[in-house]
N, C-alpha and C. Protein backbone atom coordinates (compact mmCIF):
# COMPACT_ATOMS: atom_id res chain seq x y z
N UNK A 1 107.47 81.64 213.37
CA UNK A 1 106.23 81.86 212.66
C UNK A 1 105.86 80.53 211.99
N UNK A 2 104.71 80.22 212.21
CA UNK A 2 104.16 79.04 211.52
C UNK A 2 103.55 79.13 209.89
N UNK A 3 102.83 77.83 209.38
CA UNK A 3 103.15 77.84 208.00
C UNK A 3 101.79 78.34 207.67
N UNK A 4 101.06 78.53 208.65
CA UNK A 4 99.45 79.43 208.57
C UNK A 4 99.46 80.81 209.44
N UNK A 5 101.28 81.51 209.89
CA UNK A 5 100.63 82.65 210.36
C UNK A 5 100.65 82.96 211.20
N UNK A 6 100.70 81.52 212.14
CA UNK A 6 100.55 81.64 214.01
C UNK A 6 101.58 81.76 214.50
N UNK A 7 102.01 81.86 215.65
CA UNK A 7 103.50 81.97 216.57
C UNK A 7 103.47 80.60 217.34
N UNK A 8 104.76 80.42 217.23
CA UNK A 8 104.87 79.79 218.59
C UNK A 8 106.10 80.16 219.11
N UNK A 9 106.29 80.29 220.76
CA UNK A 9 106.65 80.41 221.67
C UNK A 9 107.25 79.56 222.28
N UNK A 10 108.80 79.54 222.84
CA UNK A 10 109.32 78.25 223.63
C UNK A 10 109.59 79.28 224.97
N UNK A 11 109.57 78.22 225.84
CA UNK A 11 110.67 78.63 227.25
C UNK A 11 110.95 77.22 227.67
N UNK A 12 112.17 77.85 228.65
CA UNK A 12 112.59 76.41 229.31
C UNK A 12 111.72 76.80 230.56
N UNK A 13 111.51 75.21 231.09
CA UNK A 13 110.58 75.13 232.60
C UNK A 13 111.64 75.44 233.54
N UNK A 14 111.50 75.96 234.80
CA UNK A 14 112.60 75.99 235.57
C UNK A 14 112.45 74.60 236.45
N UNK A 15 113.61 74.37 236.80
CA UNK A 15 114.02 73.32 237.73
C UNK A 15 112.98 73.14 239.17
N UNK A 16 112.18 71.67 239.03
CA UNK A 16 111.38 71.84 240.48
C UNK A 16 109.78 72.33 240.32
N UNK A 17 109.52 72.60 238.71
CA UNK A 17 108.37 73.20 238.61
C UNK A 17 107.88 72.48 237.43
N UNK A 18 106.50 72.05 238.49
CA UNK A 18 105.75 71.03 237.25
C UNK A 18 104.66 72.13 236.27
N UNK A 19 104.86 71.37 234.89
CA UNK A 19 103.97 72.62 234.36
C UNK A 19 103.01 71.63 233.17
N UNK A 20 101.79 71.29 233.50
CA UNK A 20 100.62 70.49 233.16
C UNK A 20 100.34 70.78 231.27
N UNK A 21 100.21 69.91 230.27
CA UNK A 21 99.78 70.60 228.86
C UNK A 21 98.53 70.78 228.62
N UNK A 22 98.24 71.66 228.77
CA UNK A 22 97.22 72.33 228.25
C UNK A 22 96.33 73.48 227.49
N UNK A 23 95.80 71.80 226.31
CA UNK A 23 95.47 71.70 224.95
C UNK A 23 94.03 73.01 224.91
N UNK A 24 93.90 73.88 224.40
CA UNK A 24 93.35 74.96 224.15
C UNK A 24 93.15 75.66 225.27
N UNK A 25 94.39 75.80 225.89
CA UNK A 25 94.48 76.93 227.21
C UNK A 25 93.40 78.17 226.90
N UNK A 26 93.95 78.66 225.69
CA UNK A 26 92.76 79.79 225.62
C UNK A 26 92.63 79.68 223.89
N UNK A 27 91.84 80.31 223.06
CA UNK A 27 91.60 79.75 222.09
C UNK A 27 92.50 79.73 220.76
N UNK A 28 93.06 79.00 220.24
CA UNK A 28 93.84 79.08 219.33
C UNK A 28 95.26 78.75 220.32
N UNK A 29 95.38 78.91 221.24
CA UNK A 29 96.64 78.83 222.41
C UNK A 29 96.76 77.24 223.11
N UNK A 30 97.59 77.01 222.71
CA UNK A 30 98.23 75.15 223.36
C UNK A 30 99.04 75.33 224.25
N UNK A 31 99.19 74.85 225.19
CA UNK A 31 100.43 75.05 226.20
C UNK A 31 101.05 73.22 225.95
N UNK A 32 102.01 73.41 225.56
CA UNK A 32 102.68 71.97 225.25
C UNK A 32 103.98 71.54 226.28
N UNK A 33 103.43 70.64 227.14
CA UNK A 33 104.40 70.61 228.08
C UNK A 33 104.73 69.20 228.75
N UNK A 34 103.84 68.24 227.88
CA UNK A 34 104.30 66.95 228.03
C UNK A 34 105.93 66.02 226.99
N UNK A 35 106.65 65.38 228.04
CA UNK A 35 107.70 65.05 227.22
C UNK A 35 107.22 64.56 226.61
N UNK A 36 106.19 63.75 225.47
CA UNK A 36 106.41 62.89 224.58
C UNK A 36 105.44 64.04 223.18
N UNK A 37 105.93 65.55 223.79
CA UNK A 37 105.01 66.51 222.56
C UNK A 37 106.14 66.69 221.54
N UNK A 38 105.47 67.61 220.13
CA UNK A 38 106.65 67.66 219.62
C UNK A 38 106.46 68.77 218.69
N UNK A 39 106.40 69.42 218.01
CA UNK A 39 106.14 70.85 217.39
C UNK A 39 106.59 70.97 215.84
N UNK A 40 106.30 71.13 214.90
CA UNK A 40 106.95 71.46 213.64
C UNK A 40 107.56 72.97 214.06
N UNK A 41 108.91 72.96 213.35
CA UNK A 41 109.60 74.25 213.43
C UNK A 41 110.26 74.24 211.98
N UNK A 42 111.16 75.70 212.14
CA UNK A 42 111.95 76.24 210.94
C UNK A 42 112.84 75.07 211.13
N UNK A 43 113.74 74.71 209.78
CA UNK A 43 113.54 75.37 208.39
C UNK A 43 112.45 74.39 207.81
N UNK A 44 111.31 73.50 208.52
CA UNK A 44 110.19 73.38 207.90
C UNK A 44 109.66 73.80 206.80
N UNK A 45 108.80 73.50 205.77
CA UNK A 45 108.55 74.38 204.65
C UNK A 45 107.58 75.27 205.92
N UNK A 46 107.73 76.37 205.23
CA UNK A 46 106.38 77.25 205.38
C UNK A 46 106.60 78.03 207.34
N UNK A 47 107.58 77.31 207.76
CA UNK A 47 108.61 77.65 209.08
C UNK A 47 109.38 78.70 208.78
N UNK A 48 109.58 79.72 209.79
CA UNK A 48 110.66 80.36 209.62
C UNK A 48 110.96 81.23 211.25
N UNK A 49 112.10 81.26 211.36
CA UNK A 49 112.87 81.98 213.12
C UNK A 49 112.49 83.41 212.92
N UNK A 50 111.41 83.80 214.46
CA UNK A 50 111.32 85.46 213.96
C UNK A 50 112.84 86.06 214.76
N UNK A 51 112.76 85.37 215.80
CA UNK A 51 113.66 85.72 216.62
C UNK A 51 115.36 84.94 216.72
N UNK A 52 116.52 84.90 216.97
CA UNK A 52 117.23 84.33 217.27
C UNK A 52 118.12 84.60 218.43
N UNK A 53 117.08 84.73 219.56
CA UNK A 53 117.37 84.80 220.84
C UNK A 53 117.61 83.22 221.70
N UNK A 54 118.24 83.41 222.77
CA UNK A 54 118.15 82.20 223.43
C UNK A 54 116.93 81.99 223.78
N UNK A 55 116.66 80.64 224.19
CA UNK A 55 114.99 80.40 225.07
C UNK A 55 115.53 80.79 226.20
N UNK A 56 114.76 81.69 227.46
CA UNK A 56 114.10 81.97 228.30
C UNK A 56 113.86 80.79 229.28
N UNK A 57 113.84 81.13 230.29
CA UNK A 57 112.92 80.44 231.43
C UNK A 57 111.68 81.39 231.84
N UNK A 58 110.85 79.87 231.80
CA UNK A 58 108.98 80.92 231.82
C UNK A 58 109.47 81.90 232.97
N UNK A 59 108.68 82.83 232.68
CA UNK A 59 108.88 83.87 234.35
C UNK A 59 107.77 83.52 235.14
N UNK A 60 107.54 83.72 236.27
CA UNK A 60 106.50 82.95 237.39
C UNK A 60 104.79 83.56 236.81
N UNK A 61 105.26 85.09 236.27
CA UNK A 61 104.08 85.41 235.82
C UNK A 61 103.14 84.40 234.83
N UNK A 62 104.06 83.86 233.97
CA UNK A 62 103.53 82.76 232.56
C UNK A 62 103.28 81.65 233.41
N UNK A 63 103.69 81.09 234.31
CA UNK A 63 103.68 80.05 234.95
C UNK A 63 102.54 79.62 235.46
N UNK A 64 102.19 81.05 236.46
CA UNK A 64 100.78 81.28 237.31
C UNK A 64 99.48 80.89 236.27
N UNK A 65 99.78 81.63 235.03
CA UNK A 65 99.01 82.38 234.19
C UNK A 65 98.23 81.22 233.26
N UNK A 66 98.87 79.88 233.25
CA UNK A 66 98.87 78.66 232.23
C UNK A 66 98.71 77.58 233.17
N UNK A 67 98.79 77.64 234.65
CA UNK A 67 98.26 76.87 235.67
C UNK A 67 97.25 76.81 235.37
N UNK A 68 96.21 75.42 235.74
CA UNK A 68 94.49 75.35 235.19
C UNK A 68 93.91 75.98 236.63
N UNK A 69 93.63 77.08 236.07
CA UNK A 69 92.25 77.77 237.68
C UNK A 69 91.44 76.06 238.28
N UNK A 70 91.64 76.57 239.71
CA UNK A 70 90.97 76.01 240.45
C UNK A 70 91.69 74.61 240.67
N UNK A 71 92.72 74.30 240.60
CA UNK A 71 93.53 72.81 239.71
C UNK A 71 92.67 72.11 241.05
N UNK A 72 91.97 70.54 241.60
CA UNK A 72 92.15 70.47 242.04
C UNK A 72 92.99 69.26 242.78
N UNK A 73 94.56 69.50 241.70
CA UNK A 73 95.66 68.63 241.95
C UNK A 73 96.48 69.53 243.08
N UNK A 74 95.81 70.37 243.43
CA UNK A 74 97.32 71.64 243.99
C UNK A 74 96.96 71.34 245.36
N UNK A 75 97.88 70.85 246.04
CA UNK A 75 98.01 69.83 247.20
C UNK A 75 98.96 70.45 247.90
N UNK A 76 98.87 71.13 248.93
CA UNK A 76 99.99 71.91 249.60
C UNK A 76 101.30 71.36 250.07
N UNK A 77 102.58 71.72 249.63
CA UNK A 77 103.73 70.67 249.96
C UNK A 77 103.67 70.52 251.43
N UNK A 78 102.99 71.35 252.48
CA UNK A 78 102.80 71.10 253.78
C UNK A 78 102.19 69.80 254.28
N UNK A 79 101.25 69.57 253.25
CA UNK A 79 100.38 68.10 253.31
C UNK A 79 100.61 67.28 252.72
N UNK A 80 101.66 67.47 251.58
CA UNK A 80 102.32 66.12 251.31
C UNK A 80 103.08 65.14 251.69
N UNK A 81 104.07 66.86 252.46
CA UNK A 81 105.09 65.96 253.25
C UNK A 81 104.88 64.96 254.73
N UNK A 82 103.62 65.15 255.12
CA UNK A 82 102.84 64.59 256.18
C UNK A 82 102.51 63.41 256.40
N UNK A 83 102.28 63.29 254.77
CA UNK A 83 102.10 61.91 254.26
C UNK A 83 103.19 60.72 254.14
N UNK A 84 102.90 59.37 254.95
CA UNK A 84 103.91 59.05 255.15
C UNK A 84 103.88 57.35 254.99
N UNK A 85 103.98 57.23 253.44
CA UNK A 85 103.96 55.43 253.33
C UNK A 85 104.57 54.58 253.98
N UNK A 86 104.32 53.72 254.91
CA UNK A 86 104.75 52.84 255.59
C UNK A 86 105.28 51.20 254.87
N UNK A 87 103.75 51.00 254.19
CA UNK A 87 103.99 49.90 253.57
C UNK A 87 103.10 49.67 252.12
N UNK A 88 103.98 49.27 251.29
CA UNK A 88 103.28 49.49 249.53
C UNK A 88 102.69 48.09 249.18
N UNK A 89 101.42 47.92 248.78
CA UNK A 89 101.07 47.01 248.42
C UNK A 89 101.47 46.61 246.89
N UNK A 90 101.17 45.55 246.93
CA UNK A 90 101.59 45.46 245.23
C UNK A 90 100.03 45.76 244.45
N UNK A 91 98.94 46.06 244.60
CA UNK A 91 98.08 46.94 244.31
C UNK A 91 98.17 48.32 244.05
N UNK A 92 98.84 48.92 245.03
CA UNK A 92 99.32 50.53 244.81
C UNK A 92 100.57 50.57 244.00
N UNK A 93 101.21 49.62 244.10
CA UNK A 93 102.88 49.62 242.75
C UNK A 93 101.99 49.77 241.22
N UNK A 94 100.84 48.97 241.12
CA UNK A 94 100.15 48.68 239.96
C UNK A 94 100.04 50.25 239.46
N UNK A 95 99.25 50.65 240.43
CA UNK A 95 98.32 52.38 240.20
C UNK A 95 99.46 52.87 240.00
N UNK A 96 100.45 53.04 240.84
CA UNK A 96 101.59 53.95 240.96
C UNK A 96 102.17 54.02 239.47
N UNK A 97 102.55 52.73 238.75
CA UNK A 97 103.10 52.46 237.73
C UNK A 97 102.46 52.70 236.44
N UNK A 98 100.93 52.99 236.42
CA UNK A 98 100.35 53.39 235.18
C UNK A 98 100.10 54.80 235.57
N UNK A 99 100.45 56.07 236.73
CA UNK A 99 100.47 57.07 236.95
C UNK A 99 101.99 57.54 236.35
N UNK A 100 103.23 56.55 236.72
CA UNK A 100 104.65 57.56 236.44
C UNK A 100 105.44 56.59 235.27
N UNK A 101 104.49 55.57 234.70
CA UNK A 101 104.75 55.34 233.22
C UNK A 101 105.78 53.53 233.46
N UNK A 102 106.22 53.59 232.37
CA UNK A 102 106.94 52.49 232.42
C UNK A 102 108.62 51.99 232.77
N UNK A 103 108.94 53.12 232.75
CA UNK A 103 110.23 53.58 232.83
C UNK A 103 111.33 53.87 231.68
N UNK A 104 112.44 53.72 231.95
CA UNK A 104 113.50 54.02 230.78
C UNK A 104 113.37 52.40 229.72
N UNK A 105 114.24 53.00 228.84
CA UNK A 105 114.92 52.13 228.12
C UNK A 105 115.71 50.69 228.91
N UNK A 106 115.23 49.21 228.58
CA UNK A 106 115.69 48.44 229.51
C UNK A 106 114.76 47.38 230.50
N UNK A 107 113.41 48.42 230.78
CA UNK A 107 112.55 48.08 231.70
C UNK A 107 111.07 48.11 230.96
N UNK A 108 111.50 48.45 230.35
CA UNK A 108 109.57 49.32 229.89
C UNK A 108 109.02 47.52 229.73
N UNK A 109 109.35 47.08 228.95
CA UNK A 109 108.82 45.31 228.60
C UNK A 109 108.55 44.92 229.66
N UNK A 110 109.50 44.50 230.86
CA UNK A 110 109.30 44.04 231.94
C UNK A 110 108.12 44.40 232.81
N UNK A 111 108.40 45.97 232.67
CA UNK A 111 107.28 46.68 233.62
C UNK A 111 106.22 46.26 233.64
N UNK A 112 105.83 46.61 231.49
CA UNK A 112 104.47 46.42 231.33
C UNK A 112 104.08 44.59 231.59
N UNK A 113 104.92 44.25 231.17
CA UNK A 113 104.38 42.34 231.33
C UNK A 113 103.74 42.57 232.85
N UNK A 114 104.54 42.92 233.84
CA UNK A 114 104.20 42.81 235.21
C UNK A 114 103.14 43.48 235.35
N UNK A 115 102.51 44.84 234.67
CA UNK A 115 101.41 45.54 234.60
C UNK A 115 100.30 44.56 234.47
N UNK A 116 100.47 44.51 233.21
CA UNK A 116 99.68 43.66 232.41
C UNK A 116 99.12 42.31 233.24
N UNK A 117 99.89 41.25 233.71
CA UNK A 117 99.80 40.19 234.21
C UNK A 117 98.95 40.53 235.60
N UNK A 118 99.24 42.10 236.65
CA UNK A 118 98.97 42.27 237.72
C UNK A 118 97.47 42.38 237.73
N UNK A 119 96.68 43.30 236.92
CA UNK A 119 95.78 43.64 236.26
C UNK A 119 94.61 42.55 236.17
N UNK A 120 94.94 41.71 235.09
CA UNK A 120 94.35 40.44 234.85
C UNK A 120 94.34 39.93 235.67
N UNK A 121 95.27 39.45 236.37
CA UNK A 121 95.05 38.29 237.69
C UNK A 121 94.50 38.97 239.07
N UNK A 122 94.11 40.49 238.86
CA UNK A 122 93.04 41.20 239.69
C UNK A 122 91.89 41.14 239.41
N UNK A 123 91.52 40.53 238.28
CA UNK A 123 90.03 40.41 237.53
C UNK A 123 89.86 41.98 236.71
N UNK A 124 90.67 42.60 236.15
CA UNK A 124 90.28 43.87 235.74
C UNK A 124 90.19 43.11 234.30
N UNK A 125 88.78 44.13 233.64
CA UNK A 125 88.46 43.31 232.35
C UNK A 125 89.42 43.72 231.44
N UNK A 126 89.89 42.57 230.24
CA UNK A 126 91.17 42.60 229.16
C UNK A 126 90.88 44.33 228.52
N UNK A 127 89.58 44.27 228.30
CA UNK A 127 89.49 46.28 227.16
C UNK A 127 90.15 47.46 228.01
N UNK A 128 89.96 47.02 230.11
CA UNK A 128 90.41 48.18 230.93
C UNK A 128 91.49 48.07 230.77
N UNK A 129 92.47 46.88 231.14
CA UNK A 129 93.80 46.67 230.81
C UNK A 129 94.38 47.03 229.86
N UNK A 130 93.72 46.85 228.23
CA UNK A 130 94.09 47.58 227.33
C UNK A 130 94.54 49.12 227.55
N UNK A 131 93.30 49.77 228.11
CA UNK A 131 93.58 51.11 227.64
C UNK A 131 94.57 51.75 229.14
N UNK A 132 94.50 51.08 230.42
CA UNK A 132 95.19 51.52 231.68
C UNK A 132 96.54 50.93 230.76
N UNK A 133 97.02 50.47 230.08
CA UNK A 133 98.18 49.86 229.96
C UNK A 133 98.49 51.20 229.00
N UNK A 134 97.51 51.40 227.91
CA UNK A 134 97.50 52.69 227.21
C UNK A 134 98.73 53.90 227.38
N UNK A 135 97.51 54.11 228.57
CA UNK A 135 97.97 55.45 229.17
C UNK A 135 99.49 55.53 230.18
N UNK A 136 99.37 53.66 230.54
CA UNK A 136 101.01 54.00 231.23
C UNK A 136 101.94 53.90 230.44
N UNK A 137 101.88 53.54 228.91
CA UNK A 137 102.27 53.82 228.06
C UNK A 137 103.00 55.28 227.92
N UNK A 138 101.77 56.06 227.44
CA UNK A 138 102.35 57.22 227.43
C UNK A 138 102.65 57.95 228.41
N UNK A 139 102.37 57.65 229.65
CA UNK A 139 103.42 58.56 231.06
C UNK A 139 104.70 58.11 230.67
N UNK A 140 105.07 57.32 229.90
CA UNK A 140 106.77 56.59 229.87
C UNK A 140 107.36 57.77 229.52
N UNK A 141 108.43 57.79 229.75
CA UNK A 141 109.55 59.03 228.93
C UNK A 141 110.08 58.37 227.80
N UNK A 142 109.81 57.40 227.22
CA UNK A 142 110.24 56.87 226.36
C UNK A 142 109.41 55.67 226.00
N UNK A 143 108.03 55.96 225.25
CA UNK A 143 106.59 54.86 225.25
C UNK A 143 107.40 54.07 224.28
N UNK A 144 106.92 52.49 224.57
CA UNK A 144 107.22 51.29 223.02
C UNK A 144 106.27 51.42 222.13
N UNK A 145 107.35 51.27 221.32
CA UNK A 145 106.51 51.11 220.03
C UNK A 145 104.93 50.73 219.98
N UNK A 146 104.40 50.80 219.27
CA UNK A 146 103.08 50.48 218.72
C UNK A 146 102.84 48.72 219.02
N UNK A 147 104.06 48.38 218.16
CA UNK A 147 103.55 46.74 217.55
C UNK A 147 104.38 46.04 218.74
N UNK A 148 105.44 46.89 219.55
CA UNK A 148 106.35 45.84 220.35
C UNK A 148 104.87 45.68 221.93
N UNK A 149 104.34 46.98 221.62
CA UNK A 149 103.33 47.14 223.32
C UNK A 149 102.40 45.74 222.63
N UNK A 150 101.25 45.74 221.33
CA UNK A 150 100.68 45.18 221.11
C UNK A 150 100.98 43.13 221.34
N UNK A 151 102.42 43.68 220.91
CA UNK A 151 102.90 42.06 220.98
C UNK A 151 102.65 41.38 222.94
N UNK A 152 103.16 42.43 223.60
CA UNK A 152 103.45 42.12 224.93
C UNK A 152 101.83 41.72 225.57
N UNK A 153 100.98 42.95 225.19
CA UNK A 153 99.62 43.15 225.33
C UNK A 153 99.37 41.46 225.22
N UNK A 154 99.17 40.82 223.85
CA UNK A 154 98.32 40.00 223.57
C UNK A 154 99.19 38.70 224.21
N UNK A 155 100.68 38.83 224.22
CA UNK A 155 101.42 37.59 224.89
C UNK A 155 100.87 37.58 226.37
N UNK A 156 100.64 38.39 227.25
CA UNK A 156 100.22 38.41 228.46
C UNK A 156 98.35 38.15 228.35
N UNK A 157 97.83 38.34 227.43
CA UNK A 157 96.72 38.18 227.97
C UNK A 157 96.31 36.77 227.42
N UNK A 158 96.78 35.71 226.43
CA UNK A 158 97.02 34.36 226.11
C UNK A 158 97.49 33.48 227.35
N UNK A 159 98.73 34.05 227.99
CA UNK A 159 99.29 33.27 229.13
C UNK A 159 98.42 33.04 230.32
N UNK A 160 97.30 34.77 230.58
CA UNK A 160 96.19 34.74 231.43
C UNK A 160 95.04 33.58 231.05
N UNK A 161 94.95 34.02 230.05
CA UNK A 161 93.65 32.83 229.46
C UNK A 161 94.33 31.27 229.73
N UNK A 162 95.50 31.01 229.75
CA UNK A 162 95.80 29.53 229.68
C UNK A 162 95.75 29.22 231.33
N UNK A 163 96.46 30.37 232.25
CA UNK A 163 96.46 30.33 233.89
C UNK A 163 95.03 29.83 234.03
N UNK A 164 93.79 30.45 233.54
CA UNK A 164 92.08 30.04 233.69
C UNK A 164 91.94 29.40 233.16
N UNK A 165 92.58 28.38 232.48
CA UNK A 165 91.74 27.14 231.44
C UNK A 165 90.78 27.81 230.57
N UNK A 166 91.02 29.36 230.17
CA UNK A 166 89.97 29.40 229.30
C UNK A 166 90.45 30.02 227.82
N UNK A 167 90.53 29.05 226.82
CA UNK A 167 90.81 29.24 225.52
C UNK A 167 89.75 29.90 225.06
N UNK A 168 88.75 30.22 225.09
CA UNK A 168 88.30 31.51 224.27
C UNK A 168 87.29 30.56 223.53
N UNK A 169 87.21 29.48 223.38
CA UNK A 169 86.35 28.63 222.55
C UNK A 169 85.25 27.82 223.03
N UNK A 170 84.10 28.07 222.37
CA UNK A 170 83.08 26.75 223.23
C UNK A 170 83.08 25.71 222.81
């Protein structure tokens, strides 16, 4: 029970089954299902356990039910598997990499420098880069910090400006 009244609800996802978050599924109702979400719970002030059951795995019914009608991401595994990359450009590594994030702990810096640098030296303007860098940000399972992304951000786009001879000044 929440600290205004409302419920919330956990299950575990089952294994193999992607399940999309979505923010006012129906009204007053969140479906929270991205790793980087996070929930106030008991012993919170104003928190408290109605239940002290184990969590559950959604049943297929909840599953179906919190799928977005009409998705049109739902791509038949018949036609995926059909699909058959031969050869990856380093254009599609770019896309690929601001779609499934930056990676673990270790890499994320690297990644994004290489993001970052790929981007720019494609002519994509510094504000798109900003915010595509954004968002592969948060696909990470583990996004950087605020000030460590900002640092990388502005070190890569200085090094771009010096690659063009262009300091920024008339």
């Amino acid at each position: 029970k929440t600290a205004h009244g409302g419920a919330q609800m956990f299950y575990m996802k089952p294994k193999g089954v992607e399940v999309e978050q979505n923010i006012g599924w129906l009204k007053g109702v969140d479906v929270k299902a991205h790793i980087n979400n996070y929930v106030v719970i008991a012993p919170s002030d104003g928190y408290q356990f109605v239940n002290h059951h184990k969590i559950v795995e959604a049943s297929k019914e909840l599953l179906k039910a919190i799928k977005p009608v009409n998705s049109q991401y739902d791509i038949p595994e018949s036609v995926r598997n059909k699909y058959h990359i031969t050869e990856k450009s380093k254009t599609a590594e770019l896309f690929e990499r601001i779609a499934f994030g930056l990676g673990g702990s270790g890499m994320r810096n690297n990644n994004l420098t290489e993001l970052i640098g790929g981007l720019l030296f494609r002519g994509v303007d510094p504000d798109a880069v900003l915010q595509l860098c954004r968002l592969t940000n948060q696909n990470s399972p583990q996004p950087l910090e605020e000030s460590e992304f900002n640092k990388t951000y502005t070190s890569m786009l200085k090094k771009e400006m010096r690659r063009r001879n262009d300091t920024g000044t008339t």
